[in-house]
C-alpha atoms as a PDB file:
ATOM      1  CA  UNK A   1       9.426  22.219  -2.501  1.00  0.00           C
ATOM      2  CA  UNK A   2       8.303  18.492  -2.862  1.00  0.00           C
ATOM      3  CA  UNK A   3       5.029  17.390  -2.023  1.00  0.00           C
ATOM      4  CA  UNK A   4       4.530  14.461   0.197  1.00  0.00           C
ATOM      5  CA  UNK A   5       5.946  10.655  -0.612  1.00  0.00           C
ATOM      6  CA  UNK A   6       3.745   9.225  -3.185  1.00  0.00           C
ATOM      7  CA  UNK A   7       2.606   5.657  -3.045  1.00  0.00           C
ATOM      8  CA  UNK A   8       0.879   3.598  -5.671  1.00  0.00           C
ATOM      9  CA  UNK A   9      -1.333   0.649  -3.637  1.00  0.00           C
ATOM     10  CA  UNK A  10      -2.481  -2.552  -6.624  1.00  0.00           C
ATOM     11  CA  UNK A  11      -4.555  -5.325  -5.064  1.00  0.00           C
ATOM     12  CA  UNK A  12      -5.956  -7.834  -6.678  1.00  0.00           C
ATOM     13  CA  UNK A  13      -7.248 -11.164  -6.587  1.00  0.00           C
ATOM     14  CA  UNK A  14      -6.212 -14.359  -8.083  1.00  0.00           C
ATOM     15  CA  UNK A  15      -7.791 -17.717  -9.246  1.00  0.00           C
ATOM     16  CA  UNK A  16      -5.835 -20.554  -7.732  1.00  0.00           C
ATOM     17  CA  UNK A  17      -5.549 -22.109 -11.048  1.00  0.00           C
ATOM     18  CA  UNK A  18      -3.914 -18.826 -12.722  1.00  0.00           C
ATOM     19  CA  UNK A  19      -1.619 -17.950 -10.621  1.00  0.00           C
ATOM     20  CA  UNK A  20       1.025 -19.763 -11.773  1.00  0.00           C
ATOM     21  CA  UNK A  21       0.943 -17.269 -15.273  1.00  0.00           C
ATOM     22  CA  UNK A  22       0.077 -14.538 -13.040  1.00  0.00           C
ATOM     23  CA  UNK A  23       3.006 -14.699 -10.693  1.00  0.00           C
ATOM     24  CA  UNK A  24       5.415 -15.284 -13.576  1.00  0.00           C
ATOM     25  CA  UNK A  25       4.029 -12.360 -15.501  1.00  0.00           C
ATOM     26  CA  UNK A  26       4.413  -9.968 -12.173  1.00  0.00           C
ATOM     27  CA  UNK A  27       7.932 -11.431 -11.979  1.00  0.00           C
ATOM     28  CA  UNK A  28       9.136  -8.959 -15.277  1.00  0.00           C
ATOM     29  CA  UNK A  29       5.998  -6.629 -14.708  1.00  0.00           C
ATOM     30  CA  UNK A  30       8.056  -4.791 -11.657  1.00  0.00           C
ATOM     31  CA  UNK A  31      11.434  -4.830 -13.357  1.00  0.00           C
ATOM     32  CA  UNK A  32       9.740  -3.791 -15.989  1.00  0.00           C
ATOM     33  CA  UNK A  33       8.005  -0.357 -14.457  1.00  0.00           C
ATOM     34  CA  UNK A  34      11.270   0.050 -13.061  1.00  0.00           C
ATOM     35  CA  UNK A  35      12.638   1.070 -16.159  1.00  0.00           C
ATOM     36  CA  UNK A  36      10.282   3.810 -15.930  1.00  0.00           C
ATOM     37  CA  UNK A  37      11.756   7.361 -14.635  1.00  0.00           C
ATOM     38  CA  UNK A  38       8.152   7.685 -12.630  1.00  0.00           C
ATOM     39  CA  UNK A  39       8.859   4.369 -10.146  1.00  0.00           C
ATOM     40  CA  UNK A  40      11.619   4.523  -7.491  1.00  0.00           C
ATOM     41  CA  UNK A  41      11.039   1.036  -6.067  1.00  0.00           C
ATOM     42  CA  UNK A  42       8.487  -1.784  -5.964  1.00  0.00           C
ATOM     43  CA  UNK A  43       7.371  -4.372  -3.576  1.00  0.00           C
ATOM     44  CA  UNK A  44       4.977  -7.198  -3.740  1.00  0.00           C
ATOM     45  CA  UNK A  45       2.722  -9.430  -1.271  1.00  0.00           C
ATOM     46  CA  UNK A  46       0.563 -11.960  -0.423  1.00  0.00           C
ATOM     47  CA  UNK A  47      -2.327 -11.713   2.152  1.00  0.00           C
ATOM     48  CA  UNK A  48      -1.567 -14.445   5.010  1.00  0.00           C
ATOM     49  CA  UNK A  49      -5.025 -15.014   5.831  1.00  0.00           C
ATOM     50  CA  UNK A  50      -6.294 -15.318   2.143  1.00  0.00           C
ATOM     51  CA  UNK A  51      -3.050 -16.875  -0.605  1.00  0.00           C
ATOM     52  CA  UNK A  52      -5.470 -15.561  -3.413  1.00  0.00           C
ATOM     53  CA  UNK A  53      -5.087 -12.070  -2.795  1.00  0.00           C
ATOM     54  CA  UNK A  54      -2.057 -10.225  -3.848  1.00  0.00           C
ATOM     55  CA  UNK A  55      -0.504  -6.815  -2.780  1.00  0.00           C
ATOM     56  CA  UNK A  56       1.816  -4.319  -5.182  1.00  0.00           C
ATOM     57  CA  UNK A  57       3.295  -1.242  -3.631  1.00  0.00           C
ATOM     58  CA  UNK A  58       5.024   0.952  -5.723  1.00  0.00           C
ATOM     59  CA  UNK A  59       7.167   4.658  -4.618  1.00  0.00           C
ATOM     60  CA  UNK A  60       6.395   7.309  -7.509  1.00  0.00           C
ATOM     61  CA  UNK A  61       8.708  10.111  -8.108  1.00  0.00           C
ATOM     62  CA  UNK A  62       6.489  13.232  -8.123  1.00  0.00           C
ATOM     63  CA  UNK A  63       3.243  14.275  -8.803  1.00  0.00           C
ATOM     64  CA  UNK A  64       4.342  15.188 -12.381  1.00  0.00           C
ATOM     65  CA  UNK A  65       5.095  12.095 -13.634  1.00  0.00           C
ATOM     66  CA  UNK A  66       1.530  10.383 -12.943  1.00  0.00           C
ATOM     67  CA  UNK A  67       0.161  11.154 -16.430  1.00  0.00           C
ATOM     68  CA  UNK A  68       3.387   9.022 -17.541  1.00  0.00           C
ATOM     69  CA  UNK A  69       2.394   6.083 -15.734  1.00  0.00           C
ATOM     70  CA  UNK A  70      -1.533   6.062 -15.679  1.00  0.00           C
ATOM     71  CA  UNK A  71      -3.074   8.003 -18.389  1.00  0.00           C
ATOM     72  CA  UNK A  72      -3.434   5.249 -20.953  1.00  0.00           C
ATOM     73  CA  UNK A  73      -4.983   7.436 -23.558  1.00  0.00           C
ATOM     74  CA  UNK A  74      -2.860  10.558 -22.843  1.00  0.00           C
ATOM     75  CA  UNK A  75      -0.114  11.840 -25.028  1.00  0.00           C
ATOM     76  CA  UNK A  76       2.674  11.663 -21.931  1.00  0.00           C
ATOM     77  CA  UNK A  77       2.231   7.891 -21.225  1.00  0.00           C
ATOM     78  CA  UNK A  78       5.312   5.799 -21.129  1.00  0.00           C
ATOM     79  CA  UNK A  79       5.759   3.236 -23.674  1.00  0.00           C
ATOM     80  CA  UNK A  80       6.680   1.019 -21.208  1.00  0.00           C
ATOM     81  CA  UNK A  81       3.884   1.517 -19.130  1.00  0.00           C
ATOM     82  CA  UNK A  82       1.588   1.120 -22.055  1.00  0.00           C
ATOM     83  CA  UNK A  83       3.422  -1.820 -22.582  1.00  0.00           C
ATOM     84  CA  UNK A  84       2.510  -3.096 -19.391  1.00  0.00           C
ATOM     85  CA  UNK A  85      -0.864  -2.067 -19.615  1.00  0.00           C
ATOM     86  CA  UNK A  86      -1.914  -4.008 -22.643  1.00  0.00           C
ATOM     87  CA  UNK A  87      -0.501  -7.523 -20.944  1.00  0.00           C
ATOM     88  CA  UNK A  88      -2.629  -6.781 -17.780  1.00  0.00           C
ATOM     89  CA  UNK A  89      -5.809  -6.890 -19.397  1.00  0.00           C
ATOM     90  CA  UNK A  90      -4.672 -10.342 -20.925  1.00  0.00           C
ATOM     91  CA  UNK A  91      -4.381 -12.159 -17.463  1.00  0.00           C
ATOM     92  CA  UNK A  92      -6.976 -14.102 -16.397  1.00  0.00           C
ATOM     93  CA  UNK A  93      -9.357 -15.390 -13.245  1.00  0.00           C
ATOM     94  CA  UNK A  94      -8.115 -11.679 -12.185  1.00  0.00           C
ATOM     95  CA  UNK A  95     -10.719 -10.224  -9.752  1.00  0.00           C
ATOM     96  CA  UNK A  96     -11.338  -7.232  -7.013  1.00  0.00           C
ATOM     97  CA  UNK A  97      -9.200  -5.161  -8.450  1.00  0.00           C
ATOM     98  CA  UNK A  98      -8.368  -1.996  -5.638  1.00  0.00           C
ATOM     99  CA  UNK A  99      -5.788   1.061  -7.247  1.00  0.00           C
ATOM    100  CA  UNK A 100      -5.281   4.140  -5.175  1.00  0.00           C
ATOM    101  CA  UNK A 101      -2.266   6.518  -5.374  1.00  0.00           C
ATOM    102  CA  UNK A 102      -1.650   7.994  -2.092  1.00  0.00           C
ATOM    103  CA  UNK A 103       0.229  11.000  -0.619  1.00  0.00           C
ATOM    104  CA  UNK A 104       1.777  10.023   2.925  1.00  0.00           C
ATOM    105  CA  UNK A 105       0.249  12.126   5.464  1.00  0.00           C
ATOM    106  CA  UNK A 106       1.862  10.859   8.735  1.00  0.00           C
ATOM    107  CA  UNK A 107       5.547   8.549   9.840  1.00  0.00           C
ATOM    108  CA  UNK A 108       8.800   8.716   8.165  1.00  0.00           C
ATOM    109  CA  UNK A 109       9.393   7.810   4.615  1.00  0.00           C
ATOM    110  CA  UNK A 110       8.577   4.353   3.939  1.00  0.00           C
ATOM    111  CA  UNK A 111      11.301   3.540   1.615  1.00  0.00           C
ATOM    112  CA  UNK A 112      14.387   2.758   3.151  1.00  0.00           C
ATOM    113  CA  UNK A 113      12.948   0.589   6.103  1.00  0.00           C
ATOM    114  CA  UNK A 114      11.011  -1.287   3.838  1.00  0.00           C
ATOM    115  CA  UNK A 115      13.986  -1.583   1.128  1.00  0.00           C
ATOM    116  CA  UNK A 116      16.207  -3.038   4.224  1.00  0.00           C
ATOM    117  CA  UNK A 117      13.515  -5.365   5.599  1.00  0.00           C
ATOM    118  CA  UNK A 118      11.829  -8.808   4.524  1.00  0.00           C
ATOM    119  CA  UNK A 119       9.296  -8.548   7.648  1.00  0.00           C
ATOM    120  CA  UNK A 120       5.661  -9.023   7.334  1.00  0.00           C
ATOM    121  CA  UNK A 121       3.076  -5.901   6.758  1.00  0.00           C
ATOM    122  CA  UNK A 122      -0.538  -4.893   7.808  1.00  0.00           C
ATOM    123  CA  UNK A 123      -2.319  -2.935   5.762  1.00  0.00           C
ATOM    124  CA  UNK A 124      -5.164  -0.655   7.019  1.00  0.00           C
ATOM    125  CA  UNK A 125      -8.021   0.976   4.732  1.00  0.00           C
ATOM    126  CA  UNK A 126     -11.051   2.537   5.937  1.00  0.00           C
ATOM    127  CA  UNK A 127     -12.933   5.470   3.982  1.00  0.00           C
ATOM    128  CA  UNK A 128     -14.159   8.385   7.301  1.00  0.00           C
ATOM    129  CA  UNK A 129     -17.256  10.152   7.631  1.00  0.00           C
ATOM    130  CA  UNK A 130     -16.097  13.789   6.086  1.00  0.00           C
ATOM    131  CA  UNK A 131     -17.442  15.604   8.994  1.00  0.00           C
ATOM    132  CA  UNK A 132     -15.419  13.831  11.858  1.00  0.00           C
ATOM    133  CA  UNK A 133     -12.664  13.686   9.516  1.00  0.00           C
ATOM    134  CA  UNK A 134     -10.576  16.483  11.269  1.00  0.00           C
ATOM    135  CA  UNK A 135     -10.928  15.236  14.422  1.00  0.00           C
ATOM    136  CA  UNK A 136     -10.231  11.466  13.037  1.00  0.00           C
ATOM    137  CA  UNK A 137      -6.915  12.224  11.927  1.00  0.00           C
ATOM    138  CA  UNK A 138      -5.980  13.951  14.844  1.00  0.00           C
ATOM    139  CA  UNK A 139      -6.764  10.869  17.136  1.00  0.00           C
ATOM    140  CA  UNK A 140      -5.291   8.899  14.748  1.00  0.00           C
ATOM    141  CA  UNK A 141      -1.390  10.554  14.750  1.00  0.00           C
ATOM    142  CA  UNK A 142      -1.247  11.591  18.051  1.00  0.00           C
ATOM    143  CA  UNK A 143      -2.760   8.475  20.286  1.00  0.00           C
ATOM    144  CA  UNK A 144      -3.927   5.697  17.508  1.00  0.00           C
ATOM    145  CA  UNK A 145      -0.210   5.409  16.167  1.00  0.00           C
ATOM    146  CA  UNK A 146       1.894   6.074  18.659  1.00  0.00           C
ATOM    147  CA  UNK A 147       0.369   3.630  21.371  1.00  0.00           C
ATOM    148  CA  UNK A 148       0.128   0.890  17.989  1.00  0.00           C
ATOM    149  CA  UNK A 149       4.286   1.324  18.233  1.00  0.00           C
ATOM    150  CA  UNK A 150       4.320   0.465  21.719  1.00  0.00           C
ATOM    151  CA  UNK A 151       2.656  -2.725  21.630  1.00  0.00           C
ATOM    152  CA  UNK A 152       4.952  -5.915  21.025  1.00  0.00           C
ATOM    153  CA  UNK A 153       5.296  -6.705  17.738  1.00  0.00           C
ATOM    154  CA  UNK A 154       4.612  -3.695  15.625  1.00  0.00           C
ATOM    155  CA  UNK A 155       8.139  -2.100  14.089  1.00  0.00           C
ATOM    156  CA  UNK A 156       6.550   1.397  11.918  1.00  0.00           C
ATOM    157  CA  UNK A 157       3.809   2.859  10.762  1.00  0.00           C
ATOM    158  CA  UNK A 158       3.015   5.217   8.037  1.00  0.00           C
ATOM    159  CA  UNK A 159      -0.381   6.902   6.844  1.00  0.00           C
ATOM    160  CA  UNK A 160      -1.886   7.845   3.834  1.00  0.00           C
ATOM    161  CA  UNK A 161      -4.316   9.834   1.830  1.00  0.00           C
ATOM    162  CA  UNK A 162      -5.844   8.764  -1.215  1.00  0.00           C
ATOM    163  CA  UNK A 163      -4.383  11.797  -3.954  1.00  0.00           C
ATOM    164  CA  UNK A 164      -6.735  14.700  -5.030  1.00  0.00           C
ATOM    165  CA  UNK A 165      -5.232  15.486  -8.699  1.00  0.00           C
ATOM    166  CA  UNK A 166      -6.955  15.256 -12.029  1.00  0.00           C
ATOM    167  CA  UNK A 167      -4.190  12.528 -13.578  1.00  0.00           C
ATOM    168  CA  UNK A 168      -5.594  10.262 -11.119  1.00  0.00           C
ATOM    169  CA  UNK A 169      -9.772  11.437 -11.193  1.00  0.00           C
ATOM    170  CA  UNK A 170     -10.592   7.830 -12.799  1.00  0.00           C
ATOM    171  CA  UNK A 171      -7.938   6.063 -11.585  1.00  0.00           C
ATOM    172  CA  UNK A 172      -8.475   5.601  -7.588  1.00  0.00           C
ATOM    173  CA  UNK A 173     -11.143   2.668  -7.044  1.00  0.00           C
ATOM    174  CA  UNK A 174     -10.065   2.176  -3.075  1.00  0.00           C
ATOM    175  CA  UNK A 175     -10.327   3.652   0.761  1.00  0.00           C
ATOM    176  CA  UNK A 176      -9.766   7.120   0.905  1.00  0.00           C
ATOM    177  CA  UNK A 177      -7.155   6.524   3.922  1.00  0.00           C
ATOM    178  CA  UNK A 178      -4.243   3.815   4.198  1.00  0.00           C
ATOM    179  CA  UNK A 179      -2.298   2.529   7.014  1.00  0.00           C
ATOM    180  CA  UNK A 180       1.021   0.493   6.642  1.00  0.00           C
ATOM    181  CA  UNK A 181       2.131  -0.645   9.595  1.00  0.00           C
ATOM    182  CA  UNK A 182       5.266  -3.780   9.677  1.00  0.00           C
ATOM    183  CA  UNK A 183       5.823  -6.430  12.015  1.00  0.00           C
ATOM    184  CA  UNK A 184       8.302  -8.383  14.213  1.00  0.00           C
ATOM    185  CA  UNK A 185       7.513 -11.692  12.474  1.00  0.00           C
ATOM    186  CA  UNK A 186       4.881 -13.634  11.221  1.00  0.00           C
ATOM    187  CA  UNK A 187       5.221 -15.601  14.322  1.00  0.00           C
ATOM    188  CA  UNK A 188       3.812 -12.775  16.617  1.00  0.00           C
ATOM    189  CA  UNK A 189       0.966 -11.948  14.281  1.00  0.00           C
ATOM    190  CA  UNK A 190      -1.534 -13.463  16.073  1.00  0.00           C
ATOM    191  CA  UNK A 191      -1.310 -11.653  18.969  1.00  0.00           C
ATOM    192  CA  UNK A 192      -1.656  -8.643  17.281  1.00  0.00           C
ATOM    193  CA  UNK A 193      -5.126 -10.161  15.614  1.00  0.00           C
ATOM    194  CA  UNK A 194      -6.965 -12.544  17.362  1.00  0.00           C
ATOM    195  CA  UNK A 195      -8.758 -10.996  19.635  1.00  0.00           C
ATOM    196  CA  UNK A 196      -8.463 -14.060  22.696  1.00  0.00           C
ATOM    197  CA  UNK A 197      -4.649 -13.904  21.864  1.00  0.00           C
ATOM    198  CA  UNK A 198      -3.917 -10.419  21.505  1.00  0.00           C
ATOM    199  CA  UNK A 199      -1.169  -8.949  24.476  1.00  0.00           C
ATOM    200  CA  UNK A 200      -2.978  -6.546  26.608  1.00  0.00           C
ATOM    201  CA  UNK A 201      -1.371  -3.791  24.943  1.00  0.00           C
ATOM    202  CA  UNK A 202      -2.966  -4.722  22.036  1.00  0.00           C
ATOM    203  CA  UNK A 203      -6.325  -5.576  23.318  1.00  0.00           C
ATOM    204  CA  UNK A 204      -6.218  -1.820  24.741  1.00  0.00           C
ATOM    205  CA  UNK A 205      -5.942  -0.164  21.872  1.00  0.00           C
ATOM    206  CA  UNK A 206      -8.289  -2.462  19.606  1.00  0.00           C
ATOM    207  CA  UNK A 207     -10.861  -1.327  22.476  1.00  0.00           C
ATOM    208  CA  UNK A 208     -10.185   2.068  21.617  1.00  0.00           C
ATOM    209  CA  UNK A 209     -10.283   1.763  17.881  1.00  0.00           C
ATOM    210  CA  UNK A 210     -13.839   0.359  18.144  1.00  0.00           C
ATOM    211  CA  UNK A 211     -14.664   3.162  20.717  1.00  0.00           C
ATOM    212  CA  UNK A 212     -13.311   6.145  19.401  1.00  0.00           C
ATOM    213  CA  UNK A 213     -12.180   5.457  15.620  1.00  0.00           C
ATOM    214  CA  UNK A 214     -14.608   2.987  14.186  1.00  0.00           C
ATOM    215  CA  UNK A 215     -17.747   4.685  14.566  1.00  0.00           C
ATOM    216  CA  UNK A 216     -16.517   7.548  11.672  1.00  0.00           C
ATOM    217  CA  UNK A 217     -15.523   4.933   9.405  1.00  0.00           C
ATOM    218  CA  UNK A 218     -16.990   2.541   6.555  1.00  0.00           C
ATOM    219  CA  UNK A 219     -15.315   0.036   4.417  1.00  0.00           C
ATOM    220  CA  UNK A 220     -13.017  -1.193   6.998  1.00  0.00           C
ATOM    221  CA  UNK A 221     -10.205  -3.563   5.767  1.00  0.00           C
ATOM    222  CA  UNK A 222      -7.229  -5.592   7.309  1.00  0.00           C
ATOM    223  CA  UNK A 223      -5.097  -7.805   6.214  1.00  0.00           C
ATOM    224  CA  UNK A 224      -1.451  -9.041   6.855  1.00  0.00           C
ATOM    225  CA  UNK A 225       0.999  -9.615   3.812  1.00  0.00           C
ATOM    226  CA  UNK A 226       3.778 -11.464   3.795  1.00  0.00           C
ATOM    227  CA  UNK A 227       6.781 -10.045   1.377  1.00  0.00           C
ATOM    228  CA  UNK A 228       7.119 -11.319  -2.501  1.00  0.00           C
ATOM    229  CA  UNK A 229       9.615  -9.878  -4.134  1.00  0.00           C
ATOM    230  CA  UNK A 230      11.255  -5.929  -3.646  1.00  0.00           C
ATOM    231  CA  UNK A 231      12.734  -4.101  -6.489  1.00  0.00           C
ATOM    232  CA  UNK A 232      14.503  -1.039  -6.257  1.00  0.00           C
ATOM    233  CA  UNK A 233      16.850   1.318  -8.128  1.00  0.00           C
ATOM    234  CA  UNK A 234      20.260   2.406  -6.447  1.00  0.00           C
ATOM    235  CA  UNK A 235      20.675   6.097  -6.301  1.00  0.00           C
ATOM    236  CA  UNK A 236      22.721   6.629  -8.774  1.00  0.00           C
ATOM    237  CA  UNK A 237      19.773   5.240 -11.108  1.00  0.00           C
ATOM    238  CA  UNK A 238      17.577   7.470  -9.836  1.00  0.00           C
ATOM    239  CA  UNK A 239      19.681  10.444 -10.423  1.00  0.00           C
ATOM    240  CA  UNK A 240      19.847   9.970 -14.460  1.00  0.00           C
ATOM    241  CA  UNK A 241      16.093   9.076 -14.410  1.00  0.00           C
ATOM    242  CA  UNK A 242      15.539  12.828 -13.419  1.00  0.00           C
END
């Protein structure tokens, strides 16, 4: 049986006076992983509230093909993805550096909506106190969510778990827990963030988030991304990568 929808989350920041080599560089990095069996599509971002910080989400395959794409010093890595590794390290006034690889844990499969949409994204990550985690989760999927799609403005959520295997032991530096939630428009974001502009729906459940979900967390982040560039592989791609 398959395991969960993978997810590999890059963030970075950017010097204002590199990006121009960095954003042409991530312009063939993407097409470039593509090539790779391991990657089924790719997507990239900027953060609205900050243009030096920069968002890469990425589907994997399985869980079997993460020593391909990650283990730089393992005998199963990709050439490609070697390939790619080696120019990374070369960019410069790179800085904050976040990678997890996550297993989705709650909402329907991220790909296809994403794939079909250019609409903006907020993106949720927050590490949780290990003994309220249970109960954390639970709030989270059956109120937190579901009220979230209810107020004006938000269009689907997914959640995710930062992967417990041993291909990615010294891989993951961020949150344990991601949420992806996209947007109407970049237009309505502010009433989903600023607290004196946020609809009452909103309001509501911010209320509750600092009531009932923040006090079990640490390492907060949130941040809303507006779309790059998507790259993805049409099926029948993906059927002689396998």
């Amino acid at each position: 049986m398959p395991g969960n929808p993978l997810l590999l989350l890059v963030q970075v920041s950017c010097a204002p006076e590199h990006q121009g080599p960095f954003n042409t560089w991530y312009n063939s990095h993407l097409p470039n992983l593509l090539r790779i069996p391991a990657y089924l599509w790719a997507q990239r971002y900027i953060c609205i509230e900050d243009n030096n910080r920069f968002s890469a989400l990425y589907g994997v395959r399985r869980v079997d093909d993460l020593p391909t794409i990650l283990q730089r010093e393992g005998p199963h890595m990709h050439p490609m993805a070697a390939k790619e590794f080696a120019a990374w390290v070369n960019l410069m006034g790179i800085s904050d550096r976040l990678t997890n690889v996550y297993e989705q844990i709650y909402g329907d499969p991220l790909r296809d909506p994403l794939l079909l949409s250019n609409r903006p994204l907020s993106l949720v990550t927050v590490d949780v106190d290990p003994a309220h985690e249970e109960e954390f989760n639970r709030w989270y999927n059956e109120s937190h969510v579901p009220n979230l799609l209810k107020v004006p403005g938000y269009v689907l959520a997914g959640r995710f778990r930062a992967l417990d295997h041993p291909a990615v032991k010294n891989f993951n530096t961020g949150h344990r827990y991601l949420a992806i939630y996209e947007h109407e428009s970049e237009e309505i974001i502010p009433s989903l963030r600023d607290r004196e502009r946020m609809s009452p729906e909103a309001r509501a459940e911010f209320g509750m988030w600092e009531s009932v979900g923040k006090p079990h967390t640490t390492g907060f982040g949130w941040g809303f991304y507006r779309l790059i560039s998507k790259h993805f592989k049409w099926p029948d791609e993906e059927s002689r990568a396998v």
